[in-house]
Structure formats: structure tokens, C-alpha cells
N, C-alpha and C. Protein backbone atom coordinates (compact mmCIF):
# COMPACT_ATOMS: atom_id res chain seq x y z
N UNK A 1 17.60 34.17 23.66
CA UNK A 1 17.56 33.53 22.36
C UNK A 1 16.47 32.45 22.35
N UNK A 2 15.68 32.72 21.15
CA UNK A 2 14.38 31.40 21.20
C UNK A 2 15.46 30.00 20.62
N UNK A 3 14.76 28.88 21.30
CA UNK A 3 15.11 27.93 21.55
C UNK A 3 14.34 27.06 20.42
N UNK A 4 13.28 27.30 20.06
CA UNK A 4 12.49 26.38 19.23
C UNK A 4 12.59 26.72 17.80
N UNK A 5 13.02 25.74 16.89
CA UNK A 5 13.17 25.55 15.61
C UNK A 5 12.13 26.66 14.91
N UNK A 6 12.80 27.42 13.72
CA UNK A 6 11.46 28.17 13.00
C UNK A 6 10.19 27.25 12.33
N UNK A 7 10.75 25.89 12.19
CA UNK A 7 10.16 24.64 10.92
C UNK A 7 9.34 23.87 12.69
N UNK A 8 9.30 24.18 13.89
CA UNK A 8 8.27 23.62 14.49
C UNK A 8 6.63 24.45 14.19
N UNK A 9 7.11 25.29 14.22
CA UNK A 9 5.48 26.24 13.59
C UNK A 9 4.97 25.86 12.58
N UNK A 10 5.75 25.25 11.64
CA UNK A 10 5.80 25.36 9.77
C UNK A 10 3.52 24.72 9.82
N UNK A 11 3.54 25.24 9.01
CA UNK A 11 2.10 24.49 8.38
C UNK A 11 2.43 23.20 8.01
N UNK A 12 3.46 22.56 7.75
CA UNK A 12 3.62 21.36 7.47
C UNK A 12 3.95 20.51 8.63
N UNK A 13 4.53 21.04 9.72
CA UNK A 13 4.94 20.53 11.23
C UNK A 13 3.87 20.51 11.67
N UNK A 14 2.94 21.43 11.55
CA UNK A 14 1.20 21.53 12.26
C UNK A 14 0.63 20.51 11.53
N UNK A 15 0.82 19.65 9.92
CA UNK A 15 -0.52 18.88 9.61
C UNK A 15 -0.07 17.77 10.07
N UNK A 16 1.47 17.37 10.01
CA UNK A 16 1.73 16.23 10.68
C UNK A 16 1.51 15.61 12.09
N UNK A 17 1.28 16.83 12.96
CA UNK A 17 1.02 16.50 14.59
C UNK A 17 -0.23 16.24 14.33
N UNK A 18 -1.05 16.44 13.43
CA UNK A 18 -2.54 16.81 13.48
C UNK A 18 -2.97 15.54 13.14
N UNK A 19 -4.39 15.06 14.40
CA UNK A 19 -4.77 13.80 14.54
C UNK A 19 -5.14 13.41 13.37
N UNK A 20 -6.25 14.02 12.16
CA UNK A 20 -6.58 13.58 10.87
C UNK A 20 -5.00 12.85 10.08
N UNK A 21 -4.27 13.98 10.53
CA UNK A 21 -3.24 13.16 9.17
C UNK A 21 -2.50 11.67 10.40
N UNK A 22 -2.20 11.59 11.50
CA UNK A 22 -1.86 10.29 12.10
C UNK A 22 -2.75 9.53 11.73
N UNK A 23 -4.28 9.70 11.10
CA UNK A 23 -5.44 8.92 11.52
C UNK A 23 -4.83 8.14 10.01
N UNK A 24 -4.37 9.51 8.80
CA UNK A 24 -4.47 9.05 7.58
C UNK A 24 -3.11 7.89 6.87
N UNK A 25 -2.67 8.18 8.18
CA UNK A 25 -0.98 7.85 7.87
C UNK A 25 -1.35 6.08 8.24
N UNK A 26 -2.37 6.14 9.48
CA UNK A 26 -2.34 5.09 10.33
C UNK A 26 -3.17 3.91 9.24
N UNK A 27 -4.11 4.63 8.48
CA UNK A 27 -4.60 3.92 7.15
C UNK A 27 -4.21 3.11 6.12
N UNK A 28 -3.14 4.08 6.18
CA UNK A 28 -2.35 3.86 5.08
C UNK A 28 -1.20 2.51 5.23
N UNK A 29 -0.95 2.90 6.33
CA UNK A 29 0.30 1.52 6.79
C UNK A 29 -0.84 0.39 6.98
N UNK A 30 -1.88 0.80 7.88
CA UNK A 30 -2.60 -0.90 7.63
C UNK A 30 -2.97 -1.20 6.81
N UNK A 31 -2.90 -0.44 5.66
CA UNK A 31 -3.87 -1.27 4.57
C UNK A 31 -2.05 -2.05 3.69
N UNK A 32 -0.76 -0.71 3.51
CA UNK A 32 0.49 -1.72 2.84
C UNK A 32 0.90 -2.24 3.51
N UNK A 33 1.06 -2.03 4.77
CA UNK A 33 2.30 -3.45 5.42
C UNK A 33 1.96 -4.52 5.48
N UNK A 34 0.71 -4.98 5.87
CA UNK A 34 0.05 -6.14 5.54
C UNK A 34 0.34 -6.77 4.01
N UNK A 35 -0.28 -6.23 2.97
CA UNK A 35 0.11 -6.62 1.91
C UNK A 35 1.53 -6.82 1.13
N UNK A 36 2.49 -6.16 1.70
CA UNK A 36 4.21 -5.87 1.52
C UNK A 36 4.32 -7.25 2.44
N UNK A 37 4.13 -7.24 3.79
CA UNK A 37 4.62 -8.60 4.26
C UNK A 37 4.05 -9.79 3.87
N UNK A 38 2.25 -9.73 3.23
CA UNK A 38 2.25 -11.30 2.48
C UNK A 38 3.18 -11.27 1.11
N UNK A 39 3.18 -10.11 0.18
CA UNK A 39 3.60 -10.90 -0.71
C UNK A 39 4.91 -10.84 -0.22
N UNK A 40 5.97 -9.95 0.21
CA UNK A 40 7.22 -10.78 0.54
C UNK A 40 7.70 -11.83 0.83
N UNK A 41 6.32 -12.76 1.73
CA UNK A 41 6.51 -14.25 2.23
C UNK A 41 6.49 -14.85 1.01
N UNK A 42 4.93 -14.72 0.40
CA UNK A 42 4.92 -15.33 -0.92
C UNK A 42 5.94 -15.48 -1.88
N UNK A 43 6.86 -14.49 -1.82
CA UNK A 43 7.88 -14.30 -2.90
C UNK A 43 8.62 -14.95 -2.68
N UNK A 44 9.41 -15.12 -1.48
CA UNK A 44 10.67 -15.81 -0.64
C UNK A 44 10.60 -17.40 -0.67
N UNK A 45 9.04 -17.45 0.01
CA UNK A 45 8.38 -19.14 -0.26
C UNK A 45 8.74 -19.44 -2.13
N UNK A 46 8.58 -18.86 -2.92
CA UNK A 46 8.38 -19.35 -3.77
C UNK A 46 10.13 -19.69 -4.58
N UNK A 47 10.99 -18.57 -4.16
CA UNK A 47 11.98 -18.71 -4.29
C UNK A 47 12.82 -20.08 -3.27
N UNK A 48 12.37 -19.79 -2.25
CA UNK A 48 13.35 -21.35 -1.72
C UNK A 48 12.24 -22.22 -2.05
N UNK A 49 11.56 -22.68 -2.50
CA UNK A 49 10.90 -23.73 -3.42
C UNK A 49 11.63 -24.46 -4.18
N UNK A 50 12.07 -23.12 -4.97
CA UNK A 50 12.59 -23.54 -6.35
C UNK A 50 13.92 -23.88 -6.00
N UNK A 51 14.71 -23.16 -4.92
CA UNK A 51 15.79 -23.53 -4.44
C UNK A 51 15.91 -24.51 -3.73
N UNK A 52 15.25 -25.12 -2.71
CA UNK A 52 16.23 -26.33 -2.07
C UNK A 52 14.83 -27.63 -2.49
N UNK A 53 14.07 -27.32 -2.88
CA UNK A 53 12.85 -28.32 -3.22
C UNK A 53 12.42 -28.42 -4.73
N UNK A 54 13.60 -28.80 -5.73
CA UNK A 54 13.55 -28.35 -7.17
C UNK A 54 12.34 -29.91 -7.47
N UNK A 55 11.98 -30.86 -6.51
CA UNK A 55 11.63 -31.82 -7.29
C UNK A 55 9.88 -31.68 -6.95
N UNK A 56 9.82 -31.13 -6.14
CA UNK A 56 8.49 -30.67 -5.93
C UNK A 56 8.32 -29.21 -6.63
N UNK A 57 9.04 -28.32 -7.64
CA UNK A 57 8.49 -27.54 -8.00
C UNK A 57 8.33 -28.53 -9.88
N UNK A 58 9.02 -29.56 -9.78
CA UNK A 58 9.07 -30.62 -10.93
C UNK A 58 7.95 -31.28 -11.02
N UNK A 59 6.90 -30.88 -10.33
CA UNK A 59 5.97 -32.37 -10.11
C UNK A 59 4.94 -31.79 -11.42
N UNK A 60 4.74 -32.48 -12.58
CA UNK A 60 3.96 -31.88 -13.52
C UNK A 60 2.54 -32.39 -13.03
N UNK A 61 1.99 -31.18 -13.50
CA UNK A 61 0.41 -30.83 -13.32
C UNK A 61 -0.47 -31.15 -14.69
N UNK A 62 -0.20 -30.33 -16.01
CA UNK A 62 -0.90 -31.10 -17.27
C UNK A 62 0.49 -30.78 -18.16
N UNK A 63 0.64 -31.82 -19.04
CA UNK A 63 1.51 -32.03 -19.69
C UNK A 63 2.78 -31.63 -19.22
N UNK A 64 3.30 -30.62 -20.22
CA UNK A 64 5.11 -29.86 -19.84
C UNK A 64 4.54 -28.99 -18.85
N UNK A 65 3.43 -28.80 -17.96
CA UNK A 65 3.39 -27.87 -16.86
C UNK A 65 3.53 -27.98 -15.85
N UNK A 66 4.75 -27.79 -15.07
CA UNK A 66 4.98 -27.83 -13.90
C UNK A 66 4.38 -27.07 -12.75
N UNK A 67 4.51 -27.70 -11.58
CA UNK A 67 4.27 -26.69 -10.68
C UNK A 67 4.88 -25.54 -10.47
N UNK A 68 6.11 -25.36 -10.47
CA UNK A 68 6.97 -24.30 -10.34
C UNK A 68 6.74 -23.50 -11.55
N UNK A 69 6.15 -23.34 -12.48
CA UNK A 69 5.67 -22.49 -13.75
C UNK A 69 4.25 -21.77 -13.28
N UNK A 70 3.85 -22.83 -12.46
CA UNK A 70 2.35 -22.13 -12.12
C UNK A 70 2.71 -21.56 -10.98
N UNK A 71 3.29 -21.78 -10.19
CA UNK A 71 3.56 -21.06 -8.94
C UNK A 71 4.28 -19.88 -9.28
N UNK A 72 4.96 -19.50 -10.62
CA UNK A 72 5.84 -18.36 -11.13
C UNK A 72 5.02 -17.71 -11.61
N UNK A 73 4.13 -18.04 -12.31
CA UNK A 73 2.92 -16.81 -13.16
C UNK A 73 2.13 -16.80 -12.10
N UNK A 74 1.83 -17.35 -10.90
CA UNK A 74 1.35 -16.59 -10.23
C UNK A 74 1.67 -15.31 -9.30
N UNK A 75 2.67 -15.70 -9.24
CA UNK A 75 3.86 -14.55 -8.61
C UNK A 75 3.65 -12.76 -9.75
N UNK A 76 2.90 -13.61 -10.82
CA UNK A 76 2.82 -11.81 -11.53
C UNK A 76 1.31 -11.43 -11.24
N UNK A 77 0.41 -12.60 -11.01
CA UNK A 77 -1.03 -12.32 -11.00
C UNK A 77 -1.25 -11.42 -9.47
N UNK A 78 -0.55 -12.39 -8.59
CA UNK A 78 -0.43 -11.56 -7.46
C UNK A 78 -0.16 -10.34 -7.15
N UNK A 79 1.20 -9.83 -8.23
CA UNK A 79 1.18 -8.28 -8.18
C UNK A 79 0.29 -7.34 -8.82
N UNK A 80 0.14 -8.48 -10.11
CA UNK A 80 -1.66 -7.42 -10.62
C UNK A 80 -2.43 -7.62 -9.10
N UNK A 81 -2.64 -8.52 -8.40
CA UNK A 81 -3.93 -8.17 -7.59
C UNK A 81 -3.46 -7.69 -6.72
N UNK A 82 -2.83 -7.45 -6.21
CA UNK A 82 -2.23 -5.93 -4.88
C UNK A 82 -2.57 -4.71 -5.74
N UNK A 83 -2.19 -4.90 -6.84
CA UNK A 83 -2.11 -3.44 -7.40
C UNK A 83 -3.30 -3.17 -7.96
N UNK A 84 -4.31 -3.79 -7.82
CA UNK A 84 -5.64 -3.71 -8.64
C UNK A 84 -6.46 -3.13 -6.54
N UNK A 85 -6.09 -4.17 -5.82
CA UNK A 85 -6.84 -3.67 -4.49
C UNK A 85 -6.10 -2.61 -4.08
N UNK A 86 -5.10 -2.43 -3.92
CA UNK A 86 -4.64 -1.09 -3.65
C UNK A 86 -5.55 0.08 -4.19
N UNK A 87 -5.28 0.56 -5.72
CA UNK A 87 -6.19 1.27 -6.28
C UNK A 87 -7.54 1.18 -6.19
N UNK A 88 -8.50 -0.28 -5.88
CA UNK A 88 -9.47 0.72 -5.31
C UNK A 88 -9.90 1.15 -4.22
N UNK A 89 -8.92 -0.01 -3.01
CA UNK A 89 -8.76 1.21 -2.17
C UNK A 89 -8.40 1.94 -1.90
N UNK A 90 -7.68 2.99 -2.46
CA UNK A 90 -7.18 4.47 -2.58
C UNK A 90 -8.30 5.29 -3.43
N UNK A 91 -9.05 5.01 -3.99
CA UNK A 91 -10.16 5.78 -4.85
C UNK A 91 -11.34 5.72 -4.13
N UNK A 92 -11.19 4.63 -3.10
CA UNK A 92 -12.30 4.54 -2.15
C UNK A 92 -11.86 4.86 -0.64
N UNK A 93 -11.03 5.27 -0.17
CA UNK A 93 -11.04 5.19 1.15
C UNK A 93 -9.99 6.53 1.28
N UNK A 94 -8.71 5.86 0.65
CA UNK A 94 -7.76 7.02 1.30
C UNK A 94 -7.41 8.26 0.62
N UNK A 95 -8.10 8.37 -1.17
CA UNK A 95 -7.77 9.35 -1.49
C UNK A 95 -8.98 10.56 -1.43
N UNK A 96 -9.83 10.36 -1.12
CA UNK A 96 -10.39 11.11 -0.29
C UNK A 96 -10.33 12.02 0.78
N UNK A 97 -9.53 11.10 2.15
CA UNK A 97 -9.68 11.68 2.97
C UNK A 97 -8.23 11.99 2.73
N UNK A 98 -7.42 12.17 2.21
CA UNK A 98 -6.22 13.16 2.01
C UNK A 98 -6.18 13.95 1.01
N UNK A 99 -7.66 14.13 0.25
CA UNK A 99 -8.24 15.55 -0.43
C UNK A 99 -8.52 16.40 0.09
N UNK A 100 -9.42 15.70 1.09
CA UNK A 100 -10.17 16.82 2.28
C UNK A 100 -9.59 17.31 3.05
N UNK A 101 -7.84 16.73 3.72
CA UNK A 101 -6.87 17.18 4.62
C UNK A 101 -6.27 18.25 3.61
N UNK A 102 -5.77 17.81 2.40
CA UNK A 102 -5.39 19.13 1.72
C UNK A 102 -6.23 20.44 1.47
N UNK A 103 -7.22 20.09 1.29
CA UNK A 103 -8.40 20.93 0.80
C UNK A 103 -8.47 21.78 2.00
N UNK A 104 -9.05 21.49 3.66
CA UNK A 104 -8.64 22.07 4.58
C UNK A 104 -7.33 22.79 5.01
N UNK A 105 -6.26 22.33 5.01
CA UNK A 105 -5.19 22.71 4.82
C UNK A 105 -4.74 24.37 3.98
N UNK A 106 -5.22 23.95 2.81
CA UNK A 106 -5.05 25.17 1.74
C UNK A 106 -6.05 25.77 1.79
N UNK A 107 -7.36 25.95 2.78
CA UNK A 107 -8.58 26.81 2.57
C UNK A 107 -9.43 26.15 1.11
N UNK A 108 -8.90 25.38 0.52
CA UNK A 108 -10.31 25.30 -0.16
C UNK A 108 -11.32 24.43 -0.23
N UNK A 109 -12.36 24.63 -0.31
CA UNK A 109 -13.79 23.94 -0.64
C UNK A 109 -14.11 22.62 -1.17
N UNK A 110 -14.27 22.09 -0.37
CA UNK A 110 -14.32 20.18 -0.86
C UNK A 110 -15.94 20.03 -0.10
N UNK A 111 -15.85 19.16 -0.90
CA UNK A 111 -17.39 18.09 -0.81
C UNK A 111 -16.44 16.93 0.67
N UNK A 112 -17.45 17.21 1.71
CA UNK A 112 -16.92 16.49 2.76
C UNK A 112 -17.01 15.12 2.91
N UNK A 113 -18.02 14.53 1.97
CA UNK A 113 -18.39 13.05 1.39
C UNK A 113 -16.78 12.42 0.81
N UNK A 114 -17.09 12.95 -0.10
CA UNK A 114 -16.21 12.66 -0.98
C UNK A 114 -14.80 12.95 -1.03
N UNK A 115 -14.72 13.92 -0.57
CA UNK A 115 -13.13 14.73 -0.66
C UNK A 115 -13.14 15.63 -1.66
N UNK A 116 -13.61 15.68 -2.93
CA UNK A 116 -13.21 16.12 -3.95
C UNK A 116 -13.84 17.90 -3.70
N UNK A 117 -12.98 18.04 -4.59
CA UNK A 117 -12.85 20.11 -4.56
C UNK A 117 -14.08 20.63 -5.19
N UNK A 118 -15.00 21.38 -4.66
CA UNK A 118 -15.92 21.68 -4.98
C UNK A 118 -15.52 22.81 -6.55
């Protein structure tokens, strides 16, 4: 009786062992975990701020504007700017080279620059 799974052969078990896609995977985590663990700090910092240091998020800056108001709208600018560098680095770096892994993959014809399907 064979011993080895039918799904170790699979084309999908083969792209995952396969150094391009570790290379693409390995991309991919350095470019989010980095960014997932600053803003998580950022987020947490900003929440016990407001929690055990309410008089320093009180300290007004111009008029009725507090610090803790500016430190809160920044908390949305920040996710626009992850999500603005993310996208272009995915239009520049990683969605490319996981065009060209598919594209290889499925036999078809890509521009090796670029990734994109001829």
C-alpha cells in the first residue's frame, strides 16, 4: 500500500515547496508584519493614552483642539498610509512576481519584466 498522500504530488503541493513561491511568501510577510506590528503599537499607544493619561491627551494645541483629537485622526491617516504603501507596493514588487509564478504555473506567456500576460 502507497504510503504518500495523493495531495503530496498535487500542482499546488509542488508550487508551495517551490523556492519562487517561499521567495514570494517571504516578501510578502516582510513587507506586512512589519507594518501590522507598527500600527498595532501605534493603536494600543494611543488607546492607553487616552486611558490612563486622559490629562495629557487634554493638553490643548489650538483652541478646542486637543491632543488626543489629533492623535485620533491620525490613527485614520495612518491607515490611509499603510494602505496607500501597501498598494504600491503590490503593483510594484509583489504583484508581478506572483503573475509570473501563476503564469508559469498554468503554461502561459508573461512578459518576464513585468509579470503581466502577454
Amino acid at each position: 500500500m502507497d504510503t504518500t498522500s495523493p495531495t503530496s504530488s498535487s500542482p499546488y503541493r509542488q508550487v508551495q515547496e517551490s523556492e519562487e513561491f517561499k521567495e514570494l511568501r517571504r516578501s510578502f510577510r516582510g513587507f506586512v508584519f512589519p507594518c501590522t506590528i507598527f500600527f498595532l503599537v501605534w493603536y494600543f499607544a494611543y488607546v492607553v493614552l487616552a486611558a490612563y493619561f486622559p490629562e495629557f491627551m487634554s493638553i490643548k494645541v489650538v483652541s478646542n483642539i486637543n491632543l488626543g483629537l489629533i492623535l485620533g485622526l491620525l490613527q485614520f491617516v495612518t491607515t490611509f498610509g499603510i494602505t496607500i504603501a501597501y498598494v504600491r507596493w503590490a503593483d510594484r514588487v509583489f504583484d508581478p512576481r506572483a503573475e509570473a509564478l501563476r503564469a508559469r504555473i498554468s503554461g502561459t506567456p508573461h512578459d518576464t519584466e513585468t509579470g503581466e500576460v502577454r
